[in-house]
PDB file of N, CA and C in Angstrom:
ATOM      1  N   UNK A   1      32.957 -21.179  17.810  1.00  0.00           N
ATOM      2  CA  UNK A   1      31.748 -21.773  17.257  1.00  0.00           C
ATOM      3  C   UNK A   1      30.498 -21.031  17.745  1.00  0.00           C
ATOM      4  N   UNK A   2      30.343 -20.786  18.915  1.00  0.00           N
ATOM      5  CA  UNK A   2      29.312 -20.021  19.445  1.00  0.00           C
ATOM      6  C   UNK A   2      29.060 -18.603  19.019  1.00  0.00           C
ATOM      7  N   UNK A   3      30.229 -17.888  18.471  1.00  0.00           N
ATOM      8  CA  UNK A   3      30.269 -16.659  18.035  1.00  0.00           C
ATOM      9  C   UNK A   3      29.411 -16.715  16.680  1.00  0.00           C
ATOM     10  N   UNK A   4      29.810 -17.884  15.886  1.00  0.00           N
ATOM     11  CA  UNK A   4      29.289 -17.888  15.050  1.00  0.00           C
ATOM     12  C   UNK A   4      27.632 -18.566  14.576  1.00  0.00           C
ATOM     13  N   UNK A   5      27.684 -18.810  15.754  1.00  0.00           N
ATOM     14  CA  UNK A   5      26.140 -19.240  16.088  1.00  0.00           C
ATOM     15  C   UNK A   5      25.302 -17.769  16.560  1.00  0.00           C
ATOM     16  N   UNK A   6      25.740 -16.813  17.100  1.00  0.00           N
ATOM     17  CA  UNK A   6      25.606 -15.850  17.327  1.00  0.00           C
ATOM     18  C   UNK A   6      25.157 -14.869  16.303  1.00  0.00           C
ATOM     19  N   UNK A   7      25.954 -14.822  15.024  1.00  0.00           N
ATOM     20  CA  UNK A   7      26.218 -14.228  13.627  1.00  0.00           C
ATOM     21  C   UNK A   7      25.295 -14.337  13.265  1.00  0.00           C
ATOM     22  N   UNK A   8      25.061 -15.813  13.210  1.00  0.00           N
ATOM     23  CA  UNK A   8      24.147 -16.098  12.125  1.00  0.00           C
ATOM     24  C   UNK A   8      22.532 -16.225  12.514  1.00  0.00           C
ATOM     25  N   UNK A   9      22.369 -16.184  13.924  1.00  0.00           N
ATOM     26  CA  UNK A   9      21.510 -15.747  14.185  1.00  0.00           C
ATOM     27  C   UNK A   9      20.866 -14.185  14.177  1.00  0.00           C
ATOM     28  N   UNK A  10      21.819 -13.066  14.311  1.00  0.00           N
ATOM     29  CA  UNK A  10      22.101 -11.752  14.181  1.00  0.00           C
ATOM     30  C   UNK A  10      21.634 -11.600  12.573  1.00  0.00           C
ATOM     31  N   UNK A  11      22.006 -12.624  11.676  1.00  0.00           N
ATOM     32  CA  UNK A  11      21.897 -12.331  10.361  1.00  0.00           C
ATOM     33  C   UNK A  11      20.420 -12.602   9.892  1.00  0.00           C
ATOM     34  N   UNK A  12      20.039 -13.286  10.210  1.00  0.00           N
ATOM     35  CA  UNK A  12      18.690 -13.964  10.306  1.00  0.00           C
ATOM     36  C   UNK A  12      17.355 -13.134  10.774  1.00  0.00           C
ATOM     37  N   UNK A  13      17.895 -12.949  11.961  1.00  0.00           N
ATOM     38  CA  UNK A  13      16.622 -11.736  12.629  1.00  0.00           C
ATOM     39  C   UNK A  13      16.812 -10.634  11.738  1.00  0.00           C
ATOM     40  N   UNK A  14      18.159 -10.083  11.122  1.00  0.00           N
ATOM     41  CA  UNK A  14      18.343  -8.741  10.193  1.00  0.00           C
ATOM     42  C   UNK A  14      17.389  -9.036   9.280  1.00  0.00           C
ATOM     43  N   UNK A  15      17.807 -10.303   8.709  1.00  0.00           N
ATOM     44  CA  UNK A  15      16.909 -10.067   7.535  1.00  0.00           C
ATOM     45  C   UNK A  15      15.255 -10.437   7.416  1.00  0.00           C
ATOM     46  N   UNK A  16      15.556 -11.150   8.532  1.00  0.00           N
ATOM     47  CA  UNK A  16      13.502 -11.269   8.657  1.00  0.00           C
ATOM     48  C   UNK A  16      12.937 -10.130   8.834  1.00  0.00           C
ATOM     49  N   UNK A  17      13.544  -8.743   9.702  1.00  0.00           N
ATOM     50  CA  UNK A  17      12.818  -7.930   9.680  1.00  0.00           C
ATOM     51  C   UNK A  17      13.228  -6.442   8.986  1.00  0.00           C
ATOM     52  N   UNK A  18      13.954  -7.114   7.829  1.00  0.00           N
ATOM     53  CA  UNK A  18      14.080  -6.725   6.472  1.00  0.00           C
ATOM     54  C   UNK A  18      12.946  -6.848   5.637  1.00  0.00           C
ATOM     55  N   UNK A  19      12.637  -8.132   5.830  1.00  0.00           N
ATOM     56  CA  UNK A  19      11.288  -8.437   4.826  1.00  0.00           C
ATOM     57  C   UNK A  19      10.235  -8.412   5.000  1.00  0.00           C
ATOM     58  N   UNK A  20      10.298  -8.235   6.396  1.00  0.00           N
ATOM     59  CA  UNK A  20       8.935  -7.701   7.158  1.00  0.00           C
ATOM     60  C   UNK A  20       8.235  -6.141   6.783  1.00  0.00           C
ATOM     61  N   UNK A  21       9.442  -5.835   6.842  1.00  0.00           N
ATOM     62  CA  UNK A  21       9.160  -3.975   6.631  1.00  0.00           C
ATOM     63  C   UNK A  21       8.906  -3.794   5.754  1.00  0.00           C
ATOM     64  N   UNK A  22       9.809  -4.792   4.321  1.00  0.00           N
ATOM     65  CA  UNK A  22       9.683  -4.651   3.178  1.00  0.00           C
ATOM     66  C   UNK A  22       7.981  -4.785   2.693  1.00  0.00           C
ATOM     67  N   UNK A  23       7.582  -6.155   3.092  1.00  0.00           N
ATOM     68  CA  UNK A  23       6.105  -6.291   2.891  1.00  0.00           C
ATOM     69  C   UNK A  23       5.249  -5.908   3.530  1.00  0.00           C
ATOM     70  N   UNK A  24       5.168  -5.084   4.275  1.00  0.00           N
ATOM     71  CA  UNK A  24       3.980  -4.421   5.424  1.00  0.00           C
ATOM     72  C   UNK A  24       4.028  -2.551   5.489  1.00  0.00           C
ATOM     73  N   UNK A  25       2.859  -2.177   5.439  1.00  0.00           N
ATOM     74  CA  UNK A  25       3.099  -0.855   5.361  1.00  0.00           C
ATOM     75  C   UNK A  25       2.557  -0.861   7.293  1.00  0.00           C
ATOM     76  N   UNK A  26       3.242  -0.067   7.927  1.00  0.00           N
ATOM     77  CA  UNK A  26       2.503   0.271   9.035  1.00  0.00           C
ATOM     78  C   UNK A  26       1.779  -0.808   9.587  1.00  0.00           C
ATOM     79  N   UNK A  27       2.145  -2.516   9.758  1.00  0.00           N
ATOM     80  CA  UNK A  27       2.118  -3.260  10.202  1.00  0.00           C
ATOM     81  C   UNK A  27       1.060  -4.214   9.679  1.00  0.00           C
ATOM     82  N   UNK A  28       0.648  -3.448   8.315  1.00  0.00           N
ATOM     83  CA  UNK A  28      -0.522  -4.244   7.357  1.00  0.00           C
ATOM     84  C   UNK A  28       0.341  -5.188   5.736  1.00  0.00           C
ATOM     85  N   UNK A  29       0.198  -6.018   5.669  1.00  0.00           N
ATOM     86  CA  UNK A  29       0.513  -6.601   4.464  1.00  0.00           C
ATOM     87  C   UNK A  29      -0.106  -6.188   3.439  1.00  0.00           C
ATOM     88  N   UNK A  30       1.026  -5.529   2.315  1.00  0.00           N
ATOM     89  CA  UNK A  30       0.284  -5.099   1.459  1.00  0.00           C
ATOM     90  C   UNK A  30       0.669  -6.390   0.126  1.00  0.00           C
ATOM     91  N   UNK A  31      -1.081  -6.867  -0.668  1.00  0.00           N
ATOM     92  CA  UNK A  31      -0.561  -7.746  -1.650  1.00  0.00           C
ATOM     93  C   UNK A  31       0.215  -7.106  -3.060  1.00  0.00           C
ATOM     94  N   UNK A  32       0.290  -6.144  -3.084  1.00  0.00           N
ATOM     95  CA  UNK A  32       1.278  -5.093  -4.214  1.00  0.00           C
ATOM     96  C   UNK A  32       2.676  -5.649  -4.008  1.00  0.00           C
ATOM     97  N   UNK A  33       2.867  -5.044  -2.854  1.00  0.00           N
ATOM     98  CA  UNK A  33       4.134  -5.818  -2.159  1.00  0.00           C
ATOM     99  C   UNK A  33       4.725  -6.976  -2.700  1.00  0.00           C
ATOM    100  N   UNK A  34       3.453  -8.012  -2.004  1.00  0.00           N
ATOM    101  CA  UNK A  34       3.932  -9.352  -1.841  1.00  0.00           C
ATOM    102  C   UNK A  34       3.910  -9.781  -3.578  1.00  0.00           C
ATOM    103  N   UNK A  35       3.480  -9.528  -4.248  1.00  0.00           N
ATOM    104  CA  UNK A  35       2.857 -10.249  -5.694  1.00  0.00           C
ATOM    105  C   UNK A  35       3.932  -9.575  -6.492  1.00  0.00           C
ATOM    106  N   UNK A  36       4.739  -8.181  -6.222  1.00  0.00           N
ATOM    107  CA  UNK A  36       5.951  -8.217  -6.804  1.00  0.00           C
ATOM    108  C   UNK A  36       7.231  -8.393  -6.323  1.00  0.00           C
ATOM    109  N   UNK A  37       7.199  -8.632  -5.209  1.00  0.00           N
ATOM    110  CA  UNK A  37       8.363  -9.394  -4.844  1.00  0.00           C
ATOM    111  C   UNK A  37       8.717 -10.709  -5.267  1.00  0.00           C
ATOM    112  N   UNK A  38       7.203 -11.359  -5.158  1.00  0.00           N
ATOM    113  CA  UNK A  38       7.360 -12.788  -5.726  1.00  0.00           C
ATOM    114  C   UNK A  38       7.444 -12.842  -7.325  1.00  0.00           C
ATOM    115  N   UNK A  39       7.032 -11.851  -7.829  1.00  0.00           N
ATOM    116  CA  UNK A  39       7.736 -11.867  -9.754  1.00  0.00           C
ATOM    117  C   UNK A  39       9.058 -11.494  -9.840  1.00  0.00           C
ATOM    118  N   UNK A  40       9.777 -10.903  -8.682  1.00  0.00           N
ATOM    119  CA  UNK A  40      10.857 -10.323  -9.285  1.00  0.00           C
ATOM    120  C   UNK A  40      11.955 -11.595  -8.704  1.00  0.00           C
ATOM    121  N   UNK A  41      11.599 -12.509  -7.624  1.00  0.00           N
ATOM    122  CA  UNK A  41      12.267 -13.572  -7.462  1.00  0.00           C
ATOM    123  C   UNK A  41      12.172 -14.531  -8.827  1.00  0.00           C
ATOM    124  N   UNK A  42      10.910 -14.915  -9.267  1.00  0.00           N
ATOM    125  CA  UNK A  42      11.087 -16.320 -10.239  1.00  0.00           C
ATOM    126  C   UNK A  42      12.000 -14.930 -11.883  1.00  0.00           C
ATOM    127  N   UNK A  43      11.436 -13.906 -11.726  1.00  0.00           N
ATOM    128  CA  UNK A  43      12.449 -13.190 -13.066  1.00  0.00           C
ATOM    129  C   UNK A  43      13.865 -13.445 -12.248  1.00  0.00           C
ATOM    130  N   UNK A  44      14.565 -13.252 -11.355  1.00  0.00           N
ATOM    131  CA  UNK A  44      16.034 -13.516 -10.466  1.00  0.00           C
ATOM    132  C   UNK A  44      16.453 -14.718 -11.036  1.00  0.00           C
ATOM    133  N   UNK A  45      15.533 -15.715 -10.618  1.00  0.00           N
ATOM    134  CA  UNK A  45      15.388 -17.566 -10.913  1.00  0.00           C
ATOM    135  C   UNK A  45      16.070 -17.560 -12.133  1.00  0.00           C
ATOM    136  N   UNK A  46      14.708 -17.374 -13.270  1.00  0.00           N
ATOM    137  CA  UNK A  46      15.017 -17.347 -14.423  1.00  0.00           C
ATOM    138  C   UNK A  46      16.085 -16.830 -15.547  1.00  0.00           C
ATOM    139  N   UNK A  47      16.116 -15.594 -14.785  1.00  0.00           N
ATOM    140  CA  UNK A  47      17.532 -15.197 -15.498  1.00  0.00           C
ATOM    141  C   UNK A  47      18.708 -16.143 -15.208  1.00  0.00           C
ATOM    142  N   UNK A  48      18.924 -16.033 -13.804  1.00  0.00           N
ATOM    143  CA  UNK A  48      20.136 -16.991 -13.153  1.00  0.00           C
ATOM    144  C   UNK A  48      20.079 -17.794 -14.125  1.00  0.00           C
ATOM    145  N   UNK A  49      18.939 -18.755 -14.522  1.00  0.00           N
ATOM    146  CA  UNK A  49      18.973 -20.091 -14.848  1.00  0.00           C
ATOM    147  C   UNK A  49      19.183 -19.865 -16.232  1.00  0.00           C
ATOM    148  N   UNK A  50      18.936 -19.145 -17.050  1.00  0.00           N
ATOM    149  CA  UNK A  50      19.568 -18.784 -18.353  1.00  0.00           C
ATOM    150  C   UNK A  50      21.076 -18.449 -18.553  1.00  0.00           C
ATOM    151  N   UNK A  51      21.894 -17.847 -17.504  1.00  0.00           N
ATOM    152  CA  UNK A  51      23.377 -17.356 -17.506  1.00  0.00           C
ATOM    153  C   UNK A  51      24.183 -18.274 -17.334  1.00  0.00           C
ATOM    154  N   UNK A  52      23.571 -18.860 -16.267  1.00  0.00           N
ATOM    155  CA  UNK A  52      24.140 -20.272 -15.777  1.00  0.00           C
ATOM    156  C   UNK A  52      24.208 -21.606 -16.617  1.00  0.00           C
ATOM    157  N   UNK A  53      22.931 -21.989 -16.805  1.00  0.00           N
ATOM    158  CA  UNK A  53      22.494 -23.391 -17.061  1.00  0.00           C
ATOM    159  C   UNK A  53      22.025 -23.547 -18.469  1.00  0.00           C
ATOM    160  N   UNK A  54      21.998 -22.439 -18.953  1.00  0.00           N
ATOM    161  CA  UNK A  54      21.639 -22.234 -20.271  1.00  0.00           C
ATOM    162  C   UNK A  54      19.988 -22.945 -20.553  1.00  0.00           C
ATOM    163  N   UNK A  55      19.266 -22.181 -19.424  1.00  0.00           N
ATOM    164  CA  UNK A  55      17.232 -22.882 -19.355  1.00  0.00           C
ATOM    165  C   UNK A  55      16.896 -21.482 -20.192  1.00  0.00           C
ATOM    166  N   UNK A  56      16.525 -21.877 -21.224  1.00  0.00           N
ATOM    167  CA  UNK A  56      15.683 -20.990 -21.638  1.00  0.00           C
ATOM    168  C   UNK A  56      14.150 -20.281 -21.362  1.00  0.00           C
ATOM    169  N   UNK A  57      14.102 -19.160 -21.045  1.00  0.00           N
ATOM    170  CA  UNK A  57      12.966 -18.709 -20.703  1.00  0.00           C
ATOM    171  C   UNK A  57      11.998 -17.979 -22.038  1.00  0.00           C
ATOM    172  N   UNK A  58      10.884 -18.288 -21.840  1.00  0.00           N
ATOM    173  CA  UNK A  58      10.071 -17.374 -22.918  1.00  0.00           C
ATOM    174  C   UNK A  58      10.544 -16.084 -23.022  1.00  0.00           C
ATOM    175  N   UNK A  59      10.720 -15.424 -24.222  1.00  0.00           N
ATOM    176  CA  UNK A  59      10.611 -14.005 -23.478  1.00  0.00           C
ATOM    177  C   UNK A  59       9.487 -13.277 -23.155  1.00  0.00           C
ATOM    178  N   UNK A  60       8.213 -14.115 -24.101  1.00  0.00           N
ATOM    179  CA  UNK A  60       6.652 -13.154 -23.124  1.00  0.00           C
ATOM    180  C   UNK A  60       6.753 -13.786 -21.900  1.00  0.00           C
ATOM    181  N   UNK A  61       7.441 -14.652 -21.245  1.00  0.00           N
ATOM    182  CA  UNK A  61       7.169 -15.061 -19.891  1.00  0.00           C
ATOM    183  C   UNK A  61       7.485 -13.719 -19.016  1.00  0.00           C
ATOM    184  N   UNK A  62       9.108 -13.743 -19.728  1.00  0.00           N
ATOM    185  CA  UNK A  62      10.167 -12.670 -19.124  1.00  0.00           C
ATOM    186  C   UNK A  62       9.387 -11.438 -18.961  1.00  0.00           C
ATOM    187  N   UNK A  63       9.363 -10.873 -19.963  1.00  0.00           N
ATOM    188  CA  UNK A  63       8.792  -9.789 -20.166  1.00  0.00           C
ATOM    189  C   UNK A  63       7.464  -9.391 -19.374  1.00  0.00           C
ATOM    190  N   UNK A  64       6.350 -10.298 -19.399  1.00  0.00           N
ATOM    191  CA  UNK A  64       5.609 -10.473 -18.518  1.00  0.00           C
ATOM    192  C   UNK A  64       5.732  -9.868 -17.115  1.00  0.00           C
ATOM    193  N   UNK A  65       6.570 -10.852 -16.774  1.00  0.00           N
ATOM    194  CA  UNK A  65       7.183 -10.551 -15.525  1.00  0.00           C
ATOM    195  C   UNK A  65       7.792  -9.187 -15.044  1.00  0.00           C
ATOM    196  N   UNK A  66       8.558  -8.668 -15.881  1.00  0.00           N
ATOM    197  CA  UNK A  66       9.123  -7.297 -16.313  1.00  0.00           C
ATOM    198  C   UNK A  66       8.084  -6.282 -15.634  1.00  0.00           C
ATOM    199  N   UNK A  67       6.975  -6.315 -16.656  1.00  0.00           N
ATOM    200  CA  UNK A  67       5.682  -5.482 -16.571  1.00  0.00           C
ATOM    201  C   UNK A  67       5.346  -5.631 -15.052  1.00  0.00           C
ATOM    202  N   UNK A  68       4.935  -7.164 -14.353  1.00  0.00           N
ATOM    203  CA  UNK A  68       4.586  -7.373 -13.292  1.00  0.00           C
ATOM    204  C   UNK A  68       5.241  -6.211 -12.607  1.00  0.00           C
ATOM    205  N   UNK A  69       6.220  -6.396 -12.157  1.00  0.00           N
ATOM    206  CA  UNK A  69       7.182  -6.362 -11.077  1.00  0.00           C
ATOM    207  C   UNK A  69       7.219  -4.440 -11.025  1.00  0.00           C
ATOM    208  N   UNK A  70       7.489  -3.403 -12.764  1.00  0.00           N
ATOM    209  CA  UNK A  70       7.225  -2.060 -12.706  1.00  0.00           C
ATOM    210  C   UNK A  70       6.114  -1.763 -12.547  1.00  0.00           C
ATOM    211  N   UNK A  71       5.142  -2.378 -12.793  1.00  0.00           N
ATOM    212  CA  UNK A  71       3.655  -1.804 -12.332  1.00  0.00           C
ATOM    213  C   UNK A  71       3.688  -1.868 -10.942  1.00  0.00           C
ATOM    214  N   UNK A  72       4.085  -3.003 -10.217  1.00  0.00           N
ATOM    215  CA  UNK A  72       3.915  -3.074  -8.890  1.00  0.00           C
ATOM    216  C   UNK A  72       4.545  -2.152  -7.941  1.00  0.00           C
ATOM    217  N   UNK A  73       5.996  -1.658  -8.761  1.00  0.00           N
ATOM    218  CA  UNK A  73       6.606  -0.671  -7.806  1.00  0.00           C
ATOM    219  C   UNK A  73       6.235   0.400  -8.018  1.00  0.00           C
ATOM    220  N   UNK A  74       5.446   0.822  -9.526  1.00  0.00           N
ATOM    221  CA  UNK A  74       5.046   1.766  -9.523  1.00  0.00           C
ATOM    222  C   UNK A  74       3.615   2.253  -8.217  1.00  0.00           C
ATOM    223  N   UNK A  75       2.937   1.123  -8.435  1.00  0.00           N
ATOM    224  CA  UNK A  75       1.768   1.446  -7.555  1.00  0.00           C
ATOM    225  C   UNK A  75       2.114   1.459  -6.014  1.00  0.00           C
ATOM    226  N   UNK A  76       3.387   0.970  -5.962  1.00  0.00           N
ATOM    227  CA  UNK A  76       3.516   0.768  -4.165  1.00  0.00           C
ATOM    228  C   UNK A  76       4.144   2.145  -4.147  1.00  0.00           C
ATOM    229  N   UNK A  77       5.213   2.877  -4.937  1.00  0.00           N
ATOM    230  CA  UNK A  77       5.066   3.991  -4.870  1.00  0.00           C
ATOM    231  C   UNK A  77       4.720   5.343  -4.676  1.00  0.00           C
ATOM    232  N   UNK A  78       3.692   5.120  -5.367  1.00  0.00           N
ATOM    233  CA  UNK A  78       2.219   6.057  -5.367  1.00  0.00           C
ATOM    234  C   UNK A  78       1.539   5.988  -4.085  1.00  0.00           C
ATOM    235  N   UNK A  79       1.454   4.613  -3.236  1.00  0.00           N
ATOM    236  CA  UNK A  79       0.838   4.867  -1.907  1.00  0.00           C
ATOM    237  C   UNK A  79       1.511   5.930  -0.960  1.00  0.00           C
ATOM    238  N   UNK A  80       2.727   5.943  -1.118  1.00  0.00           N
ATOM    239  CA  UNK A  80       3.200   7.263  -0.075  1.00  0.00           C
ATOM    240  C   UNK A  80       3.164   8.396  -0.504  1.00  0.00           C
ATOM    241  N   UNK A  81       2.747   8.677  -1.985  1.00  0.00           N
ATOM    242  CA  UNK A  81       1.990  10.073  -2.285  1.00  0.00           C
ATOM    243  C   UNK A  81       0.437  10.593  -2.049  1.00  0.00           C
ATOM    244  N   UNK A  82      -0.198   9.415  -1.934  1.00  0.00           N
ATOM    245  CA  UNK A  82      -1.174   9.324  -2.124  1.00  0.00           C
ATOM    246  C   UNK A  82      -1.894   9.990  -0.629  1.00  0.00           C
ATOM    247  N   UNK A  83      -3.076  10.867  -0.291  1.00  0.00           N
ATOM    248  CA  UNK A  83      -3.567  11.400   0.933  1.00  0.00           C
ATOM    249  C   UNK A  83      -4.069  10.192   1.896  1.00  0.00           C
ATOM    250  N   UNK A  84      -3.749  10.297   3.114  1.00  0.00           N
ATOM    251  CA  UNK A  84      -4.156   9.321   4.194  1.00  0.00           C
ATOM    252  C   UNK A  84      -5.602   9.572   4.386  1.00  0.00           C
ATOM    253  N   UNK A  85      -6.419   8.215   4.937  1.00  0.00           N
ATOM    254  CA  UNK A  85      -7.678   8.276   5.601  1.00  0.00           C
ATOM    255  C   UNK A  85      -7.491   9.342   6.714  1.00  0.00           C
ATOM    256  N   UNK A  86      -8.295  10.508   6.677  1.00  0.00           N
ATOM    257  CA  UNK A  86      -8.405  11.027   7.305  1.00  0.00           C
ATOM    258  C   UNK A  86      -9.777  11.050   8.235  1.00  0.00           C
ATOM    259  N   UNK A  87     -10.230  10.849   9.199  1.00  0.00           N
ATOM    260  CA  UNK A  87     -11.243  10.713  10.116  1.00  0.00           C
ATOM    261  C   UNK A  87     -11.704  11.862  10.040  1.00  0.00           C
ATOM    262  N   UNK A  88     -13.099  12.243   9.474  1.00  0.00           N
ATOM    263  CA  UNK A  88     -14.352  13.148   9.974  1.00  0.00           C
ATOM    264  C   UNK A  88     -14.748  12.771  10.950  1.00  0.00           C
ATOM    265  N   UNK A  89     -14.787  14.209  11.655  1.00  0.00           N
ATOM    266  CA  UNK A  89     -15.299  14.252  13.104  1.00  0.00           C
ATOM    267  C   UNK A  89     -16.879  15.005  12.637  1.00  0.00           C
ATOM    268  N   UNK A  90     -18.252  14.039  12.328  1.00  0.00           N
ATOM    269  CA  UNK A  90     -18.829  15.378  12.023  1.00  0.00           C
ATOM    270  C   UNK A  90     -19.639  15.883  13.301  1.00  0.00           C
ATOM    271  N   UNK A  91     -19.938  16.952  13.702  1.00  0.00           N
ATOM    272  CA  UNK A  91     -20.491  17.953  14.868  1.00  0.00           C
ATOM    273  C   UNK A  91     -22.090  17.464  14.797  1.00  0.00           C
ATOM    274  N   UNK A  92     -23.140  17.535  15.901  1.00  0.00           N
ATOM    275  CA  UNK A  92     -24.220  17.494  15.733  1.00  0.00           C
ATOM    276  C   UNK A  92     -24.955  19.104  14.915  1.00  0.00           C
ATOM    277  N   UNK A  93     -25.538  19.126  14.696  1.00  0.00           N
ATOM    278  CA  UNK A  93     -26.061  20.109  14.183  1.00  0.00           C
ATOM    279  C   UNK A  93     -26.824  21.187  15.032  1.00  0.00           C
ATOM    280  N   UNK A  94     -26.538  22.028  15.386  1.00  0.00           N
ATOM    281  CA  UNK A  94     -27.671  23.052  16.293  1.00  0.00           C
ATOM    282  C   UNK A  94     -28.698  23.521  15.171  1.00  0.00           C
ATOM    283  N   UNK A  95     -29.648  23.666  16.271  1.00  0.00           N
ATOM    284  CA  UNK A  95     -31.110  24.811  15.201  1.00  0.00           C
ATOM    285  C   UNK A  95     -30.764  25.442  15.236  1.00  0.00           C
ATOM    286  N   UNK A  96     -31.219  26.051  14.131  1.00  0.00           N
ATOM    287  CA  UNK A  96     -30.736  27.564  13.528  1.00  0.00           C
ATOM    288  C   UNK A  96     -31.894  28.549  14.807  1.00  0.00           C
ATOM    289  N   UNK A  97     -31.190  30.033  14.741  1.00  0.00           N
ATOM    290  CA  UNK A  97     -31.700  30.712  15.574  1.00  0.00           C
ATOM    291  C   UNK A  97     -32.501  31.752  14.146  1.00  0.00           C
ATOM    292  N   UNK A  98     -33.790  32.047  14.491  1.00  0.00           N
ATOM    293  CA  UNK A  98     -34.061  32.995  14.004  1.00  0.00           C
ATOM    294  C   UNK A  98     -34.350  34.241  14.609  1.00  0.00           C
ATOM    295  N   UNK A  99     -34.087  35.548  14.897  1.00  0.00           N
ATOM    296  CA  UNK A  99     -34.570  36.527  14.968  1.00  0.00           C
ATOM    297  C   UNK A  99     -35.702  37.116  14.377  1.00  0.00           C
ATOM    298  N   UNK A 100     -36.856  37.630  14.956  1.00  0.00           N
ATOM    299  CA  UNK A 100     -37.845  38.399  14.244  1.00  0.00           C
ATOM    300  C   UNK A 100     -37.902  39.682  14.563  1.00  0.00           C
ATOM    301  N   UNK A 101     -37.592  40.323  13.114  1.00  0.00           N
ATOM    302  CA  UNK A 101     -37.349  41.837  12.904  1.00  0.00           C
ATOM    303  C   UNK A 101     -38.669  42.296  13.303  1.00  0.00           C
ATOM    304  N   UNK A 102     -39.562  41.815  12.560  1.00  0.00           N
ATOM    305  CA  UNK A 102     -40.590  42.524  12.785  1.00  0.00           C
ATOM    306  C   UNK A 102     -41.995  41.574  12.736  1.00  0.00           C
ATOM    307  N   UNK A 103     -43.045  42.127  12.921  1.00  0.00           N
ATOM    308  CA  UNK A 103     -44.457  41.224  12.906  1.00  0.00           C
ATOM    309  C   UNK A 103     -45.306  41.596  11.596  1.00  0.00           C
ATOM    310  N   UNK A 104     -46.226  40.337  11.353  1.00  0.00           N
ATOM    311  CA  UNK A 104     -47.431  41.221  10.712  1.00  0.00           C
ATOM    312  C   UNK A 104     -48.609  40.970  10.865  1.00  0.00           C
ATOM    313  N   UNK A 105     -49.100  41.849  10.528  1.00  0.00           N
ATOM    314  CA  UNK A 105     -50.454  42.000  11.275  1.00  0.00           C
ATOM    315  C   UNK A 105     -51.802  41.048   9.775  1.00  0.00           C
ATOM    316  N   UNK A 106     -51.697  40.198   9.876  1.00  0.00           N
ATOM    317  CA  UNK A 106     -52.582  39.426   8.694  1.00  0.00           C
ATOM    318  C   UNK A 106     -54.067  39.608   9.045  1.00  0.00           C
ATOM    319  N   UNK A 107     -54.818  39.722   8.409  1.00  0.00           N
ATOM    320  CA  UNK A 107     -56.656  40.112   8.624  1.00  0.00           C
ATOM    321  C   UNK A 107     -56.788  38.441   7.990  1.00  0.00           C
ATOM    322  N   UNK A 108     -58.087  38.230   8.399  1.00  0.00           N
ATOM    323  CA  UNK A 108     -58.745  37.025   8.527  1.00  0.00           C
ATOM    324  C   UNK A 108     -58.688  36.783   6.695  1.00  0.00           C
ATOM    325  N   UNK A 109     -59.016  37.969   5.930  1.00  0.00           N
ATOM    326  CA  UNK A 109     -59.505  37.957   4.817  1.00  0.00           C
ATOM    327  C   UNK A 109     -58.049  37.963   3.809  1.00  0.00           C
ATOM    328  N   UNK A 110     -57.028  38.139   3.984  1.00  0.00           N
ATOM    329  CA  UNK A 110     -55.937  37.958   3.654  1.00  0.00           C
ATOM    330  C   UNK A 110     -55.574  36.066   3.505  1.00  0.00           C
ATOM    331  N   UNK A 111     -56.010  35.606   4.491  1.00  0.00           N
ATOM    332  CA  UNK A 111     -55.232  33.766   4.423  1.00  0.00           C
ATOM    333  C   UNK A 111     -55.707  33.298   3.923  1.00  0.00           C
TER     334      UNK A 111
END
């Protein structure tokens, strides 16, 4: 009995931080994530409940959902192509140095 108290605790922590990883990029929740995971459960639901129980679903519901769920993986996708924040370091600026080649000699009646 204890072994199996063991299991199923083993099974539990697996999968919590299954779904942890699943919904968090780098320890941030992303709502892309979360908003198609949760369409692709009630489309799971719904189908089930059509094979099974014979519940009919809309199909613009379905379909709907469909769209949801590929847009979403599409865009969660795209974040690991996509370029990271990269931090500018910007430098203070030095004055410019000028050199003088040469002088001139300006008369009063010249300025």
């Amino acid at each position: 009995m204890r072994a199996f108290f063991y299991a199923m605790i083993f099974i539990i922590k697996t999968l919590m931080n299954f779904f942890k990883n699943m919904l968090s990029s780098e320890g941030k929740v992303s709502s892309k994530r979360f908003v198609t995971f949760v369409c692709l459960l009630f489309m799971l639901i719904g189908y089930t409940a059509n094979l099974f129980w014979d519940f009919t679903i809309d199909d613009n519901l379905f379909e709907s959902l469909q769209w949801i769920v590929m847009a979403g993986l599409g865009f969660t996708a795209a974040e690991n192509f996509s370029p990271k924040d990269e931090v500018i370091v910007e430098e203070e600026p030095e004055p410019s140095r000028t050199v003088v080649t040469h002088e001139y000699d300006y008369d009063e009646e010249d300025i």
